[in-house]
PDB file of N, CA and C in Angstrom:
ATOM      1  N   UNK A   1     -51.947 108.399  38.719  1.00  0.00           N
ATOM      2  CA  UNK A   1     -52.993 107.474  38.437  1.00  0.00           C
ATOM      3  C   UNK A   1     -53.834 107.984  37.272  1.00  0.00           C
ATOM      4  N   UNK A   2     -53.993 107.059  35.959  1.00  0.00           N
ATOM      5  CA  UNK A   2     -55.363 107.580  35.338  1.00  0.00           C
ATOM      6  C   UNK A   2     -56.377 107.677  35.970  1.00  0.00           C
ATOM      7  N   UNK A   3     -57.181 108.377  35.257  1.00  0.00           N
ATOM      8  CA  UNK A   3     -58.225 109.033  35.297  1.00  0.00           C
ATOM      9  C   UNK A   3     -59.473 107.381  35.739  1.00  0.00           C
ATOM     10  N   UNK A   4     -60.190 107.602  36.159  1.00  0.00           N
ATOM     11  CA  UNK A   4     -60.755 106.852  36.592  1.00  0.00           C
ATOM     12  C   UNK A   4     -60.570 105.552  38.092  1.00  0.00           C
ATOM     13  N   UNK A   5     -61.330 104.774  37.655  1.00  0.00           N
ATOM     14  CA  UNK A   5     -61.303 103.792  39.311  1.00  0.00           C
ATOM     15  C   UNK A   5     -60.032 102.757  38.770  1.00  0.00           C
ATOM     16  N   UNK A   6     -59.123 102.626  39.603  1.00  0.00           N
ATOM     17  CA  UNK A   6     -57.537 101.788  39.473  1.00  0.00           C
ATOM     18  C   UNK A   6     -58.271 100.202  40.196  1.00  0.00           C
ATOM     19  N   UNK A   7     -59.753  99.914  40.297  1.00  0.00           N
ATOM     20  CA  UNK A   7     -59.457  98.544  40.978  1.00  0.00           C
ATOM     21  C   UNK A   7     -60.247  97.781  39.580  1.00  0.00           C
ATOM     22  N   UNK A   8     -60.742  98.703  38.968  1.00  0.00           N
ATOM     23  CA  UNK A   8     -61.530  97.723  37.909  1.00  0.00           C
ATOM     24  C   UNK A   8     -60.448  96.769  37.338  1.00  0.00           C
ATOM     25  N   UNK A   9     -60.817  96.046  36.476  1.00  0.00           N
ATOM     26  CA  UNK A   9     -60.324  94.714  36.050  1.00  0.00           C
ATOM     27  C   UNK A   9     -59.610  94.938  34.676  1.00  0.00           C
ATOM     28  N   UNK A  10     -58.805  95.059  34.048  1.00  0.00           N
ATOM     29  CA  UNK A  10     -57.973  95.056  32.719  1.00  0.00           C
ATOM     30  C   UNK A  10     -58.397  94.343  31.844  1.00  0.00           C
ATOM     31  N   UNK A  11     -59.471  94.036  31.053  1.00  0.00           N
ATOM     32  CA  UNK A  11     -59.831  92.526  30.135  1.00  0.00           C
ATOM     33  C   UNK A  11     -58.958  92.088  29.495  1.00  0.00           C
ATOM     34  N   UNK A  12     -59.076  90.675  30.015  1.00  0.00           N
ATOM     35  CA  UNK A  12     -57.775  89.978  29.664  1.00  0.00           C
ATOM     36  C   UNK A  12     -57.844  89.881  28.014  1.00  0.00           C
ATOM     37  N   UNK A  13     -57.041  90.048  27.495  1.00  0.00           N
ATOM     38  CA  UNK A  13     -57.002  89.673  25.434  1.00  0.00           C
ATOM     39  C   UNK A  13     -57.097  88.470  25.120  1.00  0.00           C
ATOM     40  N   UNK A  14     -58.298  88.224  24.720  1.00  0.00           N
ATOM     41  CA  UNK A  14     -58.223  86.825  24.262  1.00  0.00           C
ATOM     42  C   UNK A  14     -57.331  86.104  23.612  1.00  0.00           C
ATOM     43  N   UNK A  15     -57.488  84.703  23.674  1.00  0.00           N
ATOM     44  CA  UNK A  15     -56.470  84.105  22.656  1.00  0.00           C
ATOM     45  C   UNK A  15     -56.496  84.189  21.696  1.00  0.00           C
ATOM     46  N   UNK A  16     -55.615  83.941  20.579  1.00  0.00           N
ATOM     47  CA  UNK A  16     -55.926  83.486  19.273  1.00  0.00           C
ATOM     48  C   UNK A  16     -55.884  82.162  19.005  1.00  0.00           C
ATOM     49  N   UNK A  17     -56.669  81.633  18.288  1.00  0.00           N
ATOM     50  CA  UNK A  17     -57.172  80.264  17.814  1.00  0.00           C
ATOM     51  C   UNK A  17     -55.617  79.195  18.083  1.00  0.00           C
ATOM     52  N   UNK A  18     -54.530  80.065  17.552  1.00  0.00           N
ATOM     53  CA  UNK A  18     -53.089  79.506  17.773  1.00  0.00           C
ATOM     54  C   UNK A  18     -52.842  78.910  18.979  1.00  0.00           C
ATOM     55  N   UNK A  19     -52.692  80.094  20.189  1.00  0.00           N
ATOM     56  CA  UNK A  19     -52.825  80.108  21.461  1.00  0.00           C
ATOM     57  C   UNK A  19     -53.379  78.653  21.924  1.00  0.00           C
ATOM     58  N   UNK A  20     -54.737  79.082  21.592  1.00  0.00           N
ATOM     59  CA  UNK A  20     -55.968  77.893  22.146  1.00  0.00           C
ATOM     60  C   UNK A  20     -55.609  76.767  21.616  1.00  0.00           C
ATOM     61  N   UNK A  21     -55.114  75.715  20.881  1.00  0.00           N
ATOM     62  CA  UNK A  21     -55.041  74.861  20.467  1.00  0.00           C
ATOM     63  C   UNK A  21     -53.698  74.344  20.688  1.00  0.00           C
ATOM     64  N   UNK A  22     -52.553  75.609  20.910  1.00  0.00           N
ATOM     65  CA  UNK A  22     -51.395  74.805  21.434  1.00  0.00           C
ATOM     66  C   UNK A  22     -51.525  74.385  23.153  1.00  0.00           C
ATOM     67  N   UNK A  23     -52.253  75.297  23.439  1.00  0.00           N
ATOM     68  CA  UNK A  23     -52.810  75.499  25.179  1.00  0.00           C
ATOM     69  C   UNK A  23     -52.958  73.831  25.184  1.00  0.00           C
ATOM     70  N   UNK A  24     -54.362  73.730  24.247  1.00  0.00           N
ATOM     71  CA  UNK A  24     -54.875  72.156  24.141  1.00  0.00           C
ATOM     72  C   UNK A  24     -54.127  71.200  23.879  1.00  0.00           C
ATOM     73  N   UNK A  25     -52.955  71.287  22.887  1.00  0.00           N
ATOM     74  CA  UNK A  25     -51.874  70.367  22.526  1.00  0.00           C
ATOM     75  C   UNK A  25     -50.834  69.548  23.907  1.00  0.00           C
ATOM     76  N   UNK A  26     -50.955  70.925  24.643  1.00  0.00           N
ATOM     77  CA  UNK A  26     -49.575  70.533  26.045  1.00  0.00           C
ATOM     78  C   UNK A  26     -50.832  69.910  27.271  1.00  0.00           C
ATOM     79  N   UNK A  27     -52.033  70.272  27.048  1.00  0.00           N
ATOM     80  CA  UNK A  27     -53.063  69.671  27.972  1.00  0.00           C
ATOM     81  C   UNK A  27     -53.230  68.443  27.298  1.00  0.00           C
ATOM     82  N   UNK A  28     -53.491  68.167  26.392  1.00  0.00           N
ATOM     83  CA  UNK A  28     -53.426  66.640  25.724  1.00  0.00           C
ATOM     84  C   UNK A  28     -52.231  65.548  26.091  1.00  0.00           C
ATOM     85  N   UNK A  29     -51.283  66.423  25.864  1.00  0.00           N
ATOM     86  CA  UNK A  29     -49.984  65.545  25.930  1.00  0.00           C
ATOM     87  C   UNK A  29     -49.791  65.248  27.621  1.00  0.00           C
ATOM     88  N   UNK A  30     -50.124  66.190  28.317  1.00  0.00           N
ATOM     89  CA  UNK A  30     -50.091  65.619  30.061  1.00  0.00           C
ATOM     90  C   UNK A  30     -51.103  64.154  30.318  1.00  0.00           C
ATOM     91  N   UNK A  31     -51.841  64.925  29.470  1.00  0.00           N
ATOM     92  CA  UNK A  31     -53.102  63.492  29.417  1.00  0.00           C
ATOM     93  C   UNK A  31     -52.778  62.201  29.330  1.00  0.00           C
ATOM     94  N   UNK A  32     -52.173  61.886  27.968  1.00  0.00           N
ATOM     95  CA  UNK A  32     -51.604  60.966  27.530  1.00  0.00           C
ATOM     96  C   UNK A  32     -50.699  60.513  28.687  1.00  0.00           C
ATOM     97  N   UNK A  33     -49.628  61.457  28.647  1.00  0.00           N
ATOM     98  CA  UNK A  33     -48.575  60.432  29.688  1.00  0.00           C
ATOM     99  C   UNK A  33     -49.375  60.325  31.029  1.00  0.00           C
ATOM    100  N   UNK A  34     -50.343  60.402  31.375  1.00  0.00           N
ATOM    101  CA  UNK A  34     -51.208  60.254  33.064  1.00  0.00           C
ATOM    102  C   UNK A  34     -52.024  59.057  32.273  1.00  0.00           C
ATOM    103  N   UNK A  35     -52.378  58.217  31.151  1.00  0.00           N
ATOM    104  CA  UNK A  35     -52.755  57.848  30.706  1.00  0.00           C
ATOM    105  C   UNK A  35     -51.635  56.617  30.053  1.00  0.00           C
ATOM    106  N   UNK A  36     -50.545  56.764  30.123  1.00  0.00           N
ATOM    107  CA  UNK A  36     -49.715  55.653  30.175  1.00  0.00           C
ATOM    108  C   UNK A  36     -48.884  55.295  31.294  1.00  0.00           C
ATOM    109  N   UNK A  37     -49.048  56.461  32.244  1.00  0.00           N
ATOM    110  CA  UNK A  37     -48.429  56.241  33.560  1.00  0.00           C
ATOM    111  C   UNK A  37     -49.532  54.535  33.900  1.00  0.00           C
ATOM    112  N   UNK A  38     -50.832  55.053  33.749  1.00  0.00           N
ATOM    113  CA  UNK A  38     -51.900  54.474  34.519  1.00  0.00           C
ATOM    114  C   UNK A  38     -51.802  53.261  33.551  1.00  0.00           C
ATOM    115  N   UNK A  39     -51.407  53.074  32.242  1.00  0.00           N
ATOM    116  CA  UNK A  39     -51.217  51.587  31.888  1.00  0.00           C
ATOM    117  C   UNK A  39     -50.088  51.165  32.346  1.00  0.00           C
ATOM    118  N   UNK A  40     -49.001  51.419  32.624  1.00  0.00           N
ATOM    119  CA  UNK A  40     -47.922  50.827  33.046  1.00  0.00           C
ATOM    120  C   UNK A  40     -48.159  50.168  34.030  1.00  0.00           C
ATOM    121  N   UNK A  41     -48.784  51.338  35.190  1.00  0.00           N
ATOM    122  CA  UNK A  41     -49.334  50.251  36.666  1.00  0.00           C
ATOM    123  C   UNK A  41     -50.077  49.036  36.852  1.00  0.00           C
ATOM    124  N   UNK A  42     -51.231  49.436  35.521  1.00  0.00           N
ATOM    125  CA  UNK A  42     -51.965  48.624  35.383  1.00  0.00           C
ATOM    126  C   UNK A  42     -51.283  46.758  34.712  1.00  0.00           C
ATOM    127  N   UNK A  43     -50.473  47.096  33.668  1.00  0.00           N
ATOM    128  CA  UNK A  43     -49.462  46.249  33.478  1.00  0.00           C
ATOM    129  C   UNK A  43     -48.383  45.259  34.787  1.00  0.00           C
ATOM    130  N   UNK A  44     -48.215  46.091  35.148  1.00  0.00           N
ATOM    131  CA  UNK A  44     -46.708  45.489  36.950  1.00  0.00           C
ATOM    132  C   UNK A  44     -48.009  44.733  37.220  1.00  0.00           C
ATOM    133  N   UNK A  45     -49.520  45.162  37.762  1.00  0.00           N
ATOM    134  CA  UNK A  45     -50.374  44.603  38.733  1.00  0.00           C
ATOM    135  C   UNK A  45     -51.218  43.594  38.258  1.00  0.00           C
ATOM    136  N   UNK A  46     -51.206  43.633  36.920  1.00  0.00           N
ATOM    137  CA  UNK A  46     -51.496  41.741  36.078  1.00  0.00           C
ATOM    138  C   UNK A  46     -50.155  40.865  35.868  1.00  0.00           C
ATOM    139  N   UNK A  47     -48.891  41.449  36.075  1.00  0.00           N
ATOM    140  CA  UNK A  47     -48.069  40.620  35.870  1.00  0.00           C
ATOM    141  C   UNK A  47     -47.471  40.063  37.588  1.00  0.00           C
ATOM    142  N   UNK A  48     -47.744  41.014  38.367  1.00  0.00           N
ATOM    143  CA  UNK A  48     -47.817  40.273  39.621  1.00  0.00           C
ATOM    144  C   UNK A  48     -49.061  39.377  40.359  1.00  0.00           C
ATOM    145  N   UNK A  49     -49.824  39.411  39.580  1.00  0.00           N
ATOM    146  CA  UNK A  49     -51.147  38.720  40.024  1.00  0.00           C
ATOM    147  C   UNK A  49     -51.024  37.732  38.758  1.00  0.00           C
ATOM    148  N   UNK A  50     -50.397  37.590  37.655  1.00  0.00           N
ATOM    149  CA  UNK A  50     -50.378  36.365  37.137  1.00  0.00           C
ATOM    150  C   UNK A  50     -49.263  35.642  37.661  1.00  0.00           C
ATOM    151  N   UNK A  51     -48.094  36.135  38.473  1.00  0.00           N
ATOM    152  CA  UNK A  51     -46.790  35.050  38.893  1.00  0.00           C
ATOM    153  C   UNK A  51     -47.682  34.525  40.546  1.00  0.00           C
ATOM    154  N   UNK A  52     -48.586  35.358  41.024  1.00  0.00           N
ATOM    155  CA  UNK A  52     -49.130  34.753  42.381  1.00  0.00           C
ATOM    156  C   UNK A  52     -49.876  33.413  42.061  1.00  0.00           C
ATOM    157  N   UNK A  53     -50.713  33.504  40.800  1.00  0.00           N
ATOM    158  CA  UNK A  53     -51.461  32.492  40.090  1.00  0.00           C
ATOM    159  C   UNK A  53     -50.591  31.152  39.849  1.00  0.00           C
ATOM    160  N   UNK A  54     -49.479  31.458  39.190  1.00  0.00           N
ATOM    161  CA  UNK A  54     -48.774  30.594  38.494  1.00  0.00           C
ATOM    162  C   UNK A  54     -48.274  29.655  39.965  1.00  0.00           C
ATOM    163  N   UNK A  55     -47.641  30.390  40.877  1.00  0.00           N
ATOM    164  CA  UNK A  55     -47.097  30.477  41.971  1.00  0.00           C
ATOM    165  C   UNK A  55     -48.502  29.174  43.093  1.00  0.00           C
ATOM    166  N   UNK A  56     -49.480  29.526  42.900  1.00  0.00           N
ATOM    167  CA  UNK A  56     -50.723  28.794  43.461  1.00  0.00           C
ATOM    168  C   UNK A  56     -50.510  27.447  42.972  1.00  0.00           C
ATOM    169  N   UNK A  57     -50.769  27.373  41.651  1.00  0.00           N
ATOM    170  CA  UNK A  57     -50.958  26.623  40.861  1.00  0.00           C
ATOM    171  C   UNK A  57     -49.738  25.322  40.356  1.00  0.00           C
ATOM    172  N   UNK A  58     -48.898  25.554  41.396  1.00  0.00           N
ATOM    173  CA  UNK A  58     -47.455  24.559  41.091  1.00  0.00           C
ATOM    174  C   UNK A  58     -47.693  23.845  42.376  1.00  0.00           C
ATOM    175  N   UNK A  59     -46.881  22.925  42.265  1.00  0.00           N
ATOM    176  CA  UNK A  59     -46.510  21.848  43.411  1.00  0.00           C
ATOM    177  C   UNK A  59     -45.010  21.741  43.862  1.00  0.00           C
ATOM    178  N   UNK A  60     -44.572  20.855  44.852  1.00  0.00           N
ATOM    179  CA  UNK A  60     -43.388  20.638  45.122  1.00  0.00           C
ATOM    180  C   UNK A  60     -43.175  19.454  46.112  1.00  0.00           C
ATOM    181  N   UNK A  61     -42.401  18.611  45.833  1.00  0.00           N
ATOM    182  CA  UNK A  61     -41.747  17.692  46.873  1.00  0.00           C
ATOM    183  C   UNK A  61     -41.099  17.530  47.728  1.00  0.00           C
ATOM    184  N   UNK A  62     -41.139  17.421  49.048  1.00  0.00           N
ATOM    185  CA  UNK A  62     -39.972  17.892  49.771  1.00  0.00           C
ATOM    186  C   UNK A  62     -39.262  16.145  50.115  1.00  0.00           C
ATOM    187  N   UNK A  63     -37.909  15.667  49.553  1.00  0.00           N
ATOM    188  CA  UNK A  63     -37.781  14.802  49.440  1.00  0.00           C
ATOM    189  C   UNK A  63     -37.546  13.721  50.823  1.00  0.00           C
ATOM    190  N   UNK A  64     -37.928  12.598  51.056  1.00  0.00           N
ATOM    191  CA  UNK A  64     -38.608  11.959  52.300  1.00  0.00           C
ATOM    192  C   UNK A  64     -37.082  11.921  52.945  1.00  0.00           C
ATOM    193  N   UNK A  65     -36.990  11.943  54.232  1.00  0.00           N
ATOM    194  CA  UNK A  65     -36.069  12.141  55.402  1.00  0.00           C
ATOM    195  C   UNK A  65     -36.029  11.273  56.466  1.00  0.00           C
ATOM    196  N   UNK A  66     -34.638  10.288  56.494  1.00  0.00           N
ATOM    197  CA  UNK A  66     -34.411   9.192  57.483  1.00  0.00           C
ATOM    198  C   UNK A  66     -36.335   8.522  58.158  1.00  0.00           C
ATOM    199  N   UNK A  67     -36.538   8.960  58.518  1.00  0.00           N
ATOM    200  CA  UNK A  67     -38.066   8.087  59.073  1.00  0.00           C
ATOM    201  C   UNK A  67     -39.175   8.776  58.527  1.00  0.00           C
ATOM    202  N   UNK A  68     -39.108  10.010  58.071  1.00  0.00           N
ATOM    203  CA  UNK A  68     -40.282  10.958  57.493  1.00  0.00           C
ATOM    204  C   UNK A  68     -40.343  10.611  56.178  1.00  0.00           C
ATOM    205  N   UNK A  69     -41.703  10.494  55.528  1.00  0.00           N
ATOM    206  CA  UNK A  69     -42.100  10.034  54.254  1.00  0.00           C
ATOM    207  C   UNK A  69     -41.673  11.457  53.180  1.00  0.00           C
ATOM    208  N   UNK A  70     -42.076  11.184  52.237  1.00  0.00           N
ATOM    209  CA  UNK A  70     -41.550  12.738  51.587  1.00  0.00           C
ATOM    210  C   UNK A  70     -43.142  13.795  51.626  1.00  0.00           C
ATOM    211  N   UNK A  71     -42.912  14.672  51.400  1.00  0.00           N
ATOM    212  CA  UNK A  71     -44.185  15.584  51.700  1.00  0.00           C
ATOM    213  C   UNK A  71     -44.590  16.526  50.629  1.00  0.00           C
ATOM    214  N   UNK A  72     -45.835  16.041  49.678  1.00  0.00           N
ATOM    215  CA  UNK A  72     -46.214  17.165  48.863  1.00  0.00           C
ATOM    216  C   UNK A  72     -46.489  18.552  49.225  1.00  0.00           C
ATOM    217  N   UNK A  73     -45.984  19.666  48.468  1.00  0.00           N
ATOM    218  CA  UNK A  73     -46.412  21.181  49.356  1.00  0.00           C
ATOM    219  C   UNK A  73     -46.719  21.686  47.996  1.00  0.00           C
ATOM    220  N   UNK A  74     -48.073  22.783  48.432  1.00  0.00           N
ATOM    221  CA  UNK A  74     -47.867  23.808  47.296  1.00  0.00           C
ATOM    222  C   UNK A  74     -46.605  24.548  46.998  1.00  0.00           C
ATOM    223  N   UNK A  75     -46.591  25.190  46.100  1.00  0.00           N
ATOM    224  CA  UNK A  75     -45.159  25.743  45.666  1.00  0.00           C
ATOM    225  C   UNK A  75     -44.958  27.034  46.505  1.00  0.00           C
ATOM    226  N   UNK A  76     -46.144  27.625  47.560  1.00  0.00           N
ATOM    227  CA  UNK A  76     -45.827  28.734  47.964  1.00  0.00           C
ATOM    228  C   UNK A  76     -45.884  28.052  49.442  1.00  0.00           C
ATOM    229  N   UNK A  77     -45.613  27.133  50.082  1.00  0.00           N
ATOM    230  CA  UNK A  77     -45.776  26.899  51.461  1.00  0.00           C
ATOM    231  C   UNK A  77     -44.029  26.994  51.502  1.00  0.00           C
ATOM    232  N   UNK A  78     -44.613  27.558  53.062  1.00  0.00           N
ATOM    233  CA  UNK A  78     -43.484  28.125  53.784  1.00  0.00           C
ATOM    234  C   UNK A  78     -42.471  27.060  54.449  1.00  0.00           C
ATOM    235  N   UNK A  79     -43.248  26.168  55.017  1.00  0.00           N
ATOM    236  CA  UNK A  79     -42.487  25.135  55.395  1.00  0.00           C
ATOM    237  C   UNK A  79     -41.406  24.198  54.434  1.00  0.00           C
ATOM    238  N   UNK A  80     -41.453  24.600  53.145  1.00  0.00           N
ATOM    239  CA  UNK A  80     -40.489  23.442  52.187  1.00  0.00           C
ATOM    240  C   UNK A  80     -40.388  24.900  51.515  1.00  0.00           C
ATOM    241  N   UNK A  81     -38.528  25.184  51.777  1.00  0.00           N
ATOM    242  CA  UNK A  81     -38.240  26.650  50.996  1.00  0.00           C
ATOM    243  C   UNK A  81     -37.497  25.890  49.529  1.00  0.00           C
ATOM    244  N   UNK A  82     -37.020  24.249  49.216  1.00  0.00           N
ATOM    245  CA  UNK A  82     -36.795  23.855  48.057  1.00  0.00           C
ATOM    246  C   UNK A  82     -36.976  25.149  47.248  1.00  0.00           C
ATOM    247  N   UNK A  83     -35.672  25.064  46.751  1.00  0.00           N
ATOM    248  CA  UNK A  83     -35.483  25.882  45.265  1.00  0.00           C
ATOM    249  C   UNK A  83     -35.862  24.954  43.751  1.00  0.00           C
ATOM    250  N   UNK A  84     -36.350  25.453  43.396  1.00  0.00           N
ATOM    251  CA  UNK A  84     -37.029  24.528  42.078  1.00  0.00           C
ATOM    252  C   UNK A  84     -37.738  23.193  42.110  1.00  0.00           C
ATOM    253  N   UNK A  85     -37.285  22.337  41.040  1.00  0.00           N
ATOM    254  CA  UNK A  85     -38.901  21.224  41.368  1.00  0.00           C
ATOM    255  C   UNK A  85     -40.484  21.358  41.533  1.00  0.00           C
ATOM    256  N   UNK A  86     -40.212  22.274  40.518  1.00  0.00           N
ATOM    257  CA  UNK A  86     -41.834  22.499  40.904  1.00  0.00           C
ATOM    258  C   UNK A  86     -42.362  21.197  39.373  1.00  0.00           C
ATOM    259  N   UNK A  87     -43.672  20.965  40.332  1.00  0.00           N
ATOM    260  CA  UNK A  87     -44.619  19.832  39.345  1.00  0.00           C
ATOM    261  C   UNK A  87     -45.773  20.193  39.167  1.00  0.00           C
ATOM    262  N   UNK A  88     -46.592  19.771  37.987  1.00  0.00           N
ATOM    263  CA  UNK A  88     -47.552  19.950  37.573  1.00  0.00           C
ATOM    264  C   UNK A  88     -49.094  19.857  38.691  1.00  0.00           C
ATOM    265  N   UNK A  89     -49.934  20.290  38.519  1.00  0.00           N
ATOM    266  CA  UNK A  89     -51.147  19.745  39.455  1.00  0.00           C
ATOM    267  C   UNK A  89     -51.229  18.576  38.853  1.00  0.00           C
ATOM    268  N   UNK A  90     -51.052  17.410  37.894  1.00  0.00           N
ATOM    269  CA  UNK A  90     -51.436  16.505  37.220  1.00  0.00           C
ATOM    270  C   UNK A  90     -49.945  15.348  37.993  1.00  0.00           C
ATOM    271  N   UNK A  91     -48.882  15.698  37.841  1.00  0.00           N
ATOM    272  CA  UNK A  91     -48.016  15.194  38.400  1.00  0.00           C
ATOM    273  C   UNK A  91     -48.318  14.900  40.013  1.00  0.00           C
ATOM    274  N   UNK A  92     -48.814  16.202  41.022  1.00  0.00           N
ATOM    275  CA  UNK A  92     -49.440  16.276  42.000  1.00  0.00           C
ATOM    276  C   UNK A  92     -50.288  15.036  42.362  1.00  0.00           C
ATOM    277  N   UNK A  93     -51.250  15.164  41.861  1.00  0.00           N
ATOM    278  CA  UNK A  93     -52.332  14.144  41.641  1.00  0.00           C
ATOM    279  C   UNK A  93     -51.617  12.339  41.756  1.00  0.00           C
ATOM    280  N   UNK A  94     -50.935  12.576  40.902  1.00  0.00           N
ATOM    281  CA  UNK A  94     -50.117  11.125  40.945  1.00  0.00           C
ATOM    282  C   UNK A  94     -49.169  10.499  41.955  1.00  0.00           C
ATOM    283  N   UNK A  95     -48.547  12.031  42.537  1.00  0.00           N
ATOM    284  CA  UNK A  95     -47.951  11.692  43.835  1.00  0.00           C
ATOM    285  C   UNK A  95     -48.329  11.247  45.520  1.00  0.00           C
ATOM    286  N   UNK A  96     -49.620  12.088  44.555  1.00  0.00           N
ATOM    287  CA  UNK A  96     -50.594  11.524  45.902  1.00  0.00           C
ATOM    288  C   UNK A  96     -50.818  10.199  45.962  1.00  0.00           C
ATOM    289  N   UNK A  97     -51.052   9.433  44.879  1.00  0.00           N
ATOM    290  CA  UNK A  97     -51.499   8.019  45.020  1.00  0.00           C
ATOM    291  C   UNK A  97     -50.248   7.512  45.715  1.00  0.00           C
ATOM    292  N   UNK A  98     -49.238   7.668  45.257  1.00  0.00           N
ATOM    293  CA  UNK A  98     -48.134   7.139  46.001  1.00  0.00           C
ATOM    294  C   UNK A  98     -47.898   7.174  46.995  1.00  0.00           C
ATOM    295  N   UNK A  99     -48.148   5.281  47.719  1.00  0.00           N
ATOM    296  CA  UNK A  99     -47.943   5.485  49.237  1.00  0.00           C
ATOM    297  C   UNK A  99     -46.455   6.114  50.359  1.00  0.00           C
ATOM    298  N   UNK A 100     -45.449   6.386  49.521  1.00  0.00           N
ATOM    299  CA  UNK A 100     -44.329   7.011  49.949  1.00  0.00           C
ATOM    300  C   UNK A 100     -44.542   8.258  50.123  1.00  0.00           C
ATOM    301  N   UNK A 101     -45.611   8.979  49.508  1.00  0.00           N
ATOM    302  CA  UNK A 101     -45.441  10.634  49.389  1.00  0.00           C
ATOM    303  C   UNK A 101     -46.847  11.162  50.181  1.00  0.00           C
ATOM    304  N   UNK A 102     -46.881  11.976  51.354  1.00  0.00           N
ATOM    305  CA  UNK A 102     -48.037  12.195  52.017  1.00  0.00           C
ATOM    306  C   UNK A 102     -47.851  14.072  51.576  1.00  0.00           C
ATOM    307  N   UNK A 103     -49.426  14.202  51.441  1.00  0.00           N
ATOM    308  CA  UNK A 103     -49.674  15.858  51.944  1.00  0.00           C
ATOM    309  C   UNK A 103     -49.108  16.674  52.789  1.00  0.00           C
ATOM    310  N   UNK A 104     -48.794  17.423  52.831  1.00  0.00           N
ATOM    311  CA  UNK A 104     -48.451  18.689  53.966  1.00  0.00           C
ATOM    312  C   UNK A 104     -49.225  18.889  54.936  1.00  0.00           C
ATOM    313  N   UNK A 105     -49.316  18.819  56.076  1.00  0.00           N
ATOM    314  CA  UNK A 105     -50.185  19.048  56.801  1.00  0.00           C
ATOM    315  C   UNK A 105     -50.868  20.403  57.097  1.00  0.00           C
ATOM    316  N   UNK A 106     -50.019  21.374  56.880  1.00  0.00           N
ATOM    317  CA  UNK A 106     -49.737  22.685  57.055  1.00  0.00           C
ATOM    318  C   UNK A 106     -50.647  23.626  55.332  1.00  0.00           C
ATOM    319  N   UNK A 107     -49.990  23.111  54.259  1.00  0.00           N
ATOM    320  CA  UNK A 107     -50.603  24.311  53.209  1.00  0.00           C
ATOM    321  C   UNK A 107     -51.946  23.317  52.413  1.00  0.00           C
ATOM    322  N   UNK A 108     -51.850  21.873  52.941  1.00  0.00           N
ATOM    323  CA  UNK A 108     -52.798  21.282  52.443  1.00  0.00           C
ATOM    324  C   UNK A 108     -53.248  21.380  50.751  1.00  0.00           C
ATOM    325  N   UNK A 109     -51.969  20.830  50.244  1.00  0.00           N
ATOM    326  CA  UNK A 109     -52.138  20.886  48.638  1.00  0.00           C
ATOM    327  C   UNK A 109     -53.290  20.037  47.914  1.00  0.00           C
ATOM    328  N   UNK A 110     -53.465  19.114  48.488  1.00  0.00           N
ATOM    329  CA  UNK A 110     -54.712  18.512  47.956  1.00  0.00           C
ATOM    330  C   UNK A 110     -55.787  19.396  47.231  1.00  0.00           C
ATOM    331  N   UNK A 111     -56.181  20.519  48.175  1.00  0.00           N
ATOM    332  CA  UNK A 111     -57.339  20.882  48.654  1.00  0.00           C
ATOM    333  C   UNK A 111     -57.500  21.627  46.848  1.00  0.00           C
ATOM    334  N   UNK A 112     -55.931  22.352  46.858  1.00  0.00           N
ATOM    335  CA  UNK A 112     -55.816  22.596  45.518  1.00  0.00           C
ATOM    336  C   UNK A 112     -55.660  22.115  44.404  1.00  0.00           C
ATOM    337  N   UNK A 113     -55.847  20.961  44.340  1.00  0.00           N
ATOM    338  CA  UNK A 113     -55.880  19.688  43.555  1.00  0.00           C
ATOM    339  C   UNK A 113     -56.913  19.463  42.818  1.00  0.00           C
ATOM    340  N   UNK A 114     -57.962  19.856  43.780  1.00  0.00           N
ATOM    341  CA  UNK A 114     -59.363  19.353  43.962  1.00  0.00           C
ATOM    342  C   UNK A 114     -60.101  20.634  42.761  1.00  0.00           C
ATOM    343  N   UNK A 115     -59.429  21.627  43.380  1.00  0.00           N
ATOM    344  CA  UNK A 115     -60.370  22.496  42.045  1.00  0.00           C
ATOM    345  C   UNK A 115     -59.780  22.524  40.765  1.00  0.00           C
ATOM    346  N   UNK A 116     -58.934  21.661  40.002  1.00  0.00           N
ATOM    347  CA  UNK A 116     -58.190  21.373  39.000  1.00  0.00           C
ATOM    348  C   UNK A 116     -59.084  20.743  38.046  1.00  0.00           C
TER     349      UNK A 116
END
């Protein structure tokens, strides 16, 4: 053992300016990608909250059946799984006047009509 106390501390050698700034370069660059991770998510979670919108905002016909009239549904009601046909809220509106075509009883498309 040298001469003296073996628990003292070794001072660590500082960096050189080199050191320090590449240190900062690879801490930057983690940054960034935690920083486009977090736009990407942010991206998926406006593009799934704009197809829920879009998705609100459509209509559908379910076409009238031996004694049953035909039945307007929003485009996300469960009861009319119709693949395509989707119509405008403005088209909506018009189907309503039509005494052949009644509301849904169930997702109540009107209601969404109404704030149009």
């Amino acid at each position: 053992m040298p001469d003296g106390d073996s628990s003292k501390a070794q001072p660590t050698p500082a960096l050189s300016p080199l050191e320090k700034n590449r240190a900062l370069e690879e801490w930057l660059r983690w940054q960034l990608g935690q920083v486009q991770n977090r736009i990407r998510d942010l991206k998926a979670q406006e593009e799934q909250h704009r197809l829920q919108q879009t998705q609100v905002s459509r209509w559908k016909v379910q076409p009238q059946r031996s004694e049953s009239p035909a039945l307007l549904h929003r485009a996300d009601c469960s009861l009319y799984e119709g693949e395509g046909g989707f119509i405008s809220g403005e088209d909506a509106v018009v189907a309503l006047t039509m005494p052949e075509i009644e509301p849904c009883e169930e997702c109540r498309p009107e209601t969404g009509l109404a704030q149009e």
